[in-house]
Each structure stands twice: as structure tokens, then as C-alpha cells.
C-alpha atoms as a PDB file:
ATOM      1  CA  UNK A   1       0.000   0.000   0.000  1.00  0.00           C
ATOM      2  CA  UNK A   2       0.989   3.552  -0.782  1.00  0.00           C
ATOM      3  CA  UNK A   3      -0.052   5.148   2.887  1.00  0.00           C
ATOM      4  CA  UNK A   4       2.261   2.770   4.608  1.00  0.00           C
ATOM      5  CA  UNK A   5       5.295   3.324   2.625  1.00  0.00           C
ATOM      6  CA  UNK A   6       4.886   7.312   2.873  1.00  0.00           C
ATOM      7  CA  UNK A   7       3.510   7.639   6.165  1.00  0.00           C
ATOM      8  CA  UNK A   8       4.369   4.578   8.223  1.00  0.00           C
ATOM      9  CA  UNK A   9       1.720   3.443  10.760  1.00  0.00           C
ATOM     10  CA  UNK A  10       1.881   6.557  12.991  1.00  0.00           C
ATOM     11  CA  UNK A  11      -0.359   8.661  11.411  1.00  0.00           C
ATOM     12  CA  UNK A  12      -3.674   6.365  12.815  1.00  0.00           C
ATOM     13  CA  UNK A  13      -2.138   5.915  15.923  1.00  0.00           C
ATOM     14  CA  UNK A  14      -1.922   9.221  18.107  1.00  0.00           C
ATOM     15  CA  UNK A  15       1.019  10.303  16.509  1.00  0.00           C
ATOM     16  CA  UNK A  16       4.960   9.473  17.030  1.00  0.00           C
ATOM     17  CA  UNK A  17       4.971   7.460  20.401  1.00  0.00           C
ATOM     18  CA  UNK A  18       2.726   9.734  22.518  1.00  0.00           C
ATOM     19  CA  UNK A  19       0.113   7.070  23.793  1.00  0.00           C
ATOM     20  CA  UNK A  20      -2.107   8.382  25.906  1.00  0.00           C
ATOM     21  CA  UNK A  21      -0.563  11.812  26.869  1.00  0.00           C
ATOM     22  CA  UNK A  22      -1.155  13.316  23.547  1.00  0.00           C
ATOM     23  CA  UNK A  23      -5.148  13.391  24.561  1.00  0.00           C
ATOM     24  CA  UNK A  24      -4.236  15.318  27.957  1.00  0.00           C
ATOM     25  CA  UNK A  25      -2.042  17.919  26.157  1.00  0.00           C
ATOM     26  CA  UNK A  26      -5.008  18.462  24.230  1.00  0.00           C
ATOM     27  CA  UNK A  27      -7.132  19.345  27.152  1.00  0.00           C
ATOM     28  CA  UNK A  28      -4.750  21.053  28.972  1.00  0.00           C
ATOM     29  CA  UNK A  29      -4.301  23.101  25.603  1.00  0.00           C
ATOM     30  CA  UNK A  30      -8.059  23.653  25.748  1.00  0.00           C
ATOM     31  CA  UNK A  31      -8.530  24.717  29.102  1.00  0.00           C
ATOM     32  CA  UNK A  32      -5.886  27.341  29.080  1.00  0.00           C
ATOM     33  CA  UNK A  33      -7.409  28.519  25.629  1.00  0.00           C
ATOM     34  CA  UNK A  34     -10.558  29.165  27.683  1.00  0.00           C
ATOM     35  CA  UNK A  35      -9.104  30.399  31.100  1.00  0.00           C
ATOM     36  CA  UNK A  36      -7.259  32.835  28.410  1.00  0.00           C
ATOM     37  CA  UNK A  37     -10.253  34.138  27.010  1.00  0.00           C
ATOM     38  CA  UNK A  38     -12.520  34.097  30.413  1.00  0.00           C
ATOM     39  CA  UNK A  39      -9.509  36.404  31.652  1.00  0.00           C
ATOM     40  CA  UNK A  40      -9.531  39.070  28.694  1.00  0.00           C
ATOM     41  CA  UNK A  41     -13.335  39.368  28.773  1.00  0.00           C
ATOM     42  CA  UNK A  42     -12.889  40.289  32.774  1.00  0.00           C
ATOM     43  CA  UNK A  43     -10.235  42.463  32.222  1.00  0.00           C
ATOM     44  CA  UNK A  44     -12.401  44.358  28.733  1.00  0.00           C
ATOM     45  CA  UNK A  45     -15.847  44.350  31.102  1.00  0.00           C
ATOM     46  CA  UNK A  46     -13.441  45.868  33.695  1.00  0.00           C
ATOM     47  CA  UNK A  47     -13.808  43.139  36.329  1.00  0.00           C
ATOM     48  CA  UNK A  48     -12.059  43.715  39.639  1.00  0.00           C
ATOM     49  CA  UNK A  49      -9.559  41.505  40.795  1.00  0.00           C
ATOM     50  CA  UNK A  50      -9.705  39.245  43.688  1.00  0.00           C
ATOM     51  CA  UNK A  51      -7.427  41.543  45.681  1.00  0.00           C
ATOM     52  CA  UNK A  52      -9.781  44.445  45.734  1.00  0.00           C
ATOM     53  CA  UNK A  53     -11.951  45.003  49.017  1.00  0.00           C
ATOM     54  CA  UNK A  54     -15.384  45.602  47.835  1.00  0.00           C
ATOM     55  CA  UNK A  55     -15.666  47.546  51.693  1.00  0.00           C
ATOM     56  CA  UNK A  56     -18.037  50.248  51.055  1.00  0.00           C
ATOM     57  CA  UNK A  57     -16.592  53.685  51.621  1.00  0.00           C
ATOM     58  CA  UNK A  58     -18.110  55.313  54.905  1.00  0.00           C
ATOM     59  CA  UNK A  59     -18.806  59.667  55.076  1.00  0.00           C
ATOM     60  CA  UNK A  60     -16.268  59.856  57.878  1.00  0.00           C
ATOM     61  CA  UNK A  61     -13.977  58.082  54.543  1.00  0.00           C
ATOM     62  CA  UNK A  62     -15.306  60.637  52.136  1.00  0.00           C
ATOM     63  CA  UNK A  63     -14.710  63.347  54.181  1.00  0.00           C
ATOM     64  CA  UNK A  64     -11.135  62.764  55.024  1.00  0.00           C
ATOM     65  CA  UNK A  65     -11.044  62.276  51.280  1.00  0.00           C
ATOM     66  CA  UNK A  66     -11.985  66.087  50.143  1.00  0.00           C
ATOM     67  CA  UNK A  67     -10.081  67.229  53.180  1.00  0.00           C
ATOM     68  CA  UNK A  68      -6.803  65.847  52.148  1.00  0.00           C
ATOM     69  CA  UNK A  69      -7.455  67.613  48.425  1.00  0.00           C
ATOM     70  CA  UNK A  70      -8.047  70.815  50.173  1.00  0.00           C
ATOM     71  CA  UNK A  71     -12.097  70.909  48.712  1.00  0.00           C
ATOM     72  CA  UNK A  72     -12.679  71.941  52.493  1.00  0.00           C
ATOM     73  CA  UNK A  73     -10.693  73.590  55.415  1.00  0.00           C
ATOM     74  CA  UNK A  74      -9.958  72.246  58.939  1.00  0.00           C
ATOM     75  CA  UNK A  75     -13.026  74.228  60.071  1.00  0.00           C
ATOM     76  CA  UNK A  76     -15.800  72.800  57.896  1.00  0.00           C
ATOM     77  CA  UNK A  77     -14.090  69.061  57.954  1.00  0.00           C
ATOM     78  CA  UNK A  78     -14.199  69.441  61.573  1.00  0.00           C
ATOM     79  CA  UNK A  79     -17.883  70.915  61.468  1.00  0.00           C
ATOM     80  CA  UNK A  80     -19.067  67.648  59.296  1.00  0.00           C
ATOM     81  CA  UNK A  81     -17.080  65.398  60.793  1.00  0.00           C
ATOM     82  CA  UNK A  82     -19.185  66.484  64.154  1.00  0.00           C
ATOM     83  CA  UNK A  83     -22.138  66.219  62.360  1.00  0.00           C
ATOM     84  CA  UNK A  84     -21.463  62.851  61.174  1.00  0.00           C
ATOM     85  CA  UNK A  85     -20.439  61.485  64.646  1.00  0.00           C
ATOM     86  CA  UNK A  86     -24.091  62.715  66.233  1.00  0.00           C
END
């Protein structure tokens, strides 16, 4: 036969010696294809990551916040901050 002389017997086999680990490369290929593209669509939907405390940010947080960029002086952060505490 033609095939045989050209090809050998590998070709209906799975391939050039690699038994039974060529079918677990090929899921090991597909599950990183699919990791890969769960990954960029959490990154493109802008997905936190895991690191990311999802604490909610208090007034007394908010405060301190426009305080430290100078949107209000000691007097009115003190004022609110009062108010907040009551």
C-alpha cells in the first residue's frame, strides 16, 4: 500500500509514540485557551480583581477624602465630621 510506505503506521495511531498523553495535552491546551479568554473578557468588562476590598466607603472616609485635596478647610471638615459622629 501507498499510505504505509509514505507515512508509516503513525499517522492512525496518536502520533509518534505519545500514547495516551497526547489526549491530555489536548485538554490542557483547551482549558488554558478558555481560562485565556474568560480572563480578557474580565479584564475588557473591567472586572475587579480578587485583591480588591469591595468595603463600602463610609462619610467619615469621604470626608477625610476632600479634606486631604483641600475641597474643604480644617473648620468645615471638623464641622461635618461632628455632624457625622451625632
Amino acid at each position: 500500500m501507498m499510505h504505509n510506505w509514505m507515512w508509516g503506521d503513525w499517522m492512525y495511531g496518536y502520533g509518534m509514540g505519545w500514547g495516551w498523553f497526547g489526549p491530555i495535552l489536548m485538554i490542557a491546551f483547551w482549558v488554558l485557551v478558555i481560562a485565556g479568554i474568560v480572563y480578557l473578557v474580565k479584564v475588557l468588562a473591567g472586572g475587579r480583581s480578587s485583591t480588591y476590598s469591595n468595603k463600602e466607603e463610609t462619610a467619615i472616609d469621604i470626608l477625610k477624602k476632600r479634606y486631604a485635596r483641600g475641597e474643604i478647610d480644617a473648620e468645615e471638615f471638623a464641622k461635618r465630621k461632628r455632624d457625622l459622629e451625632s
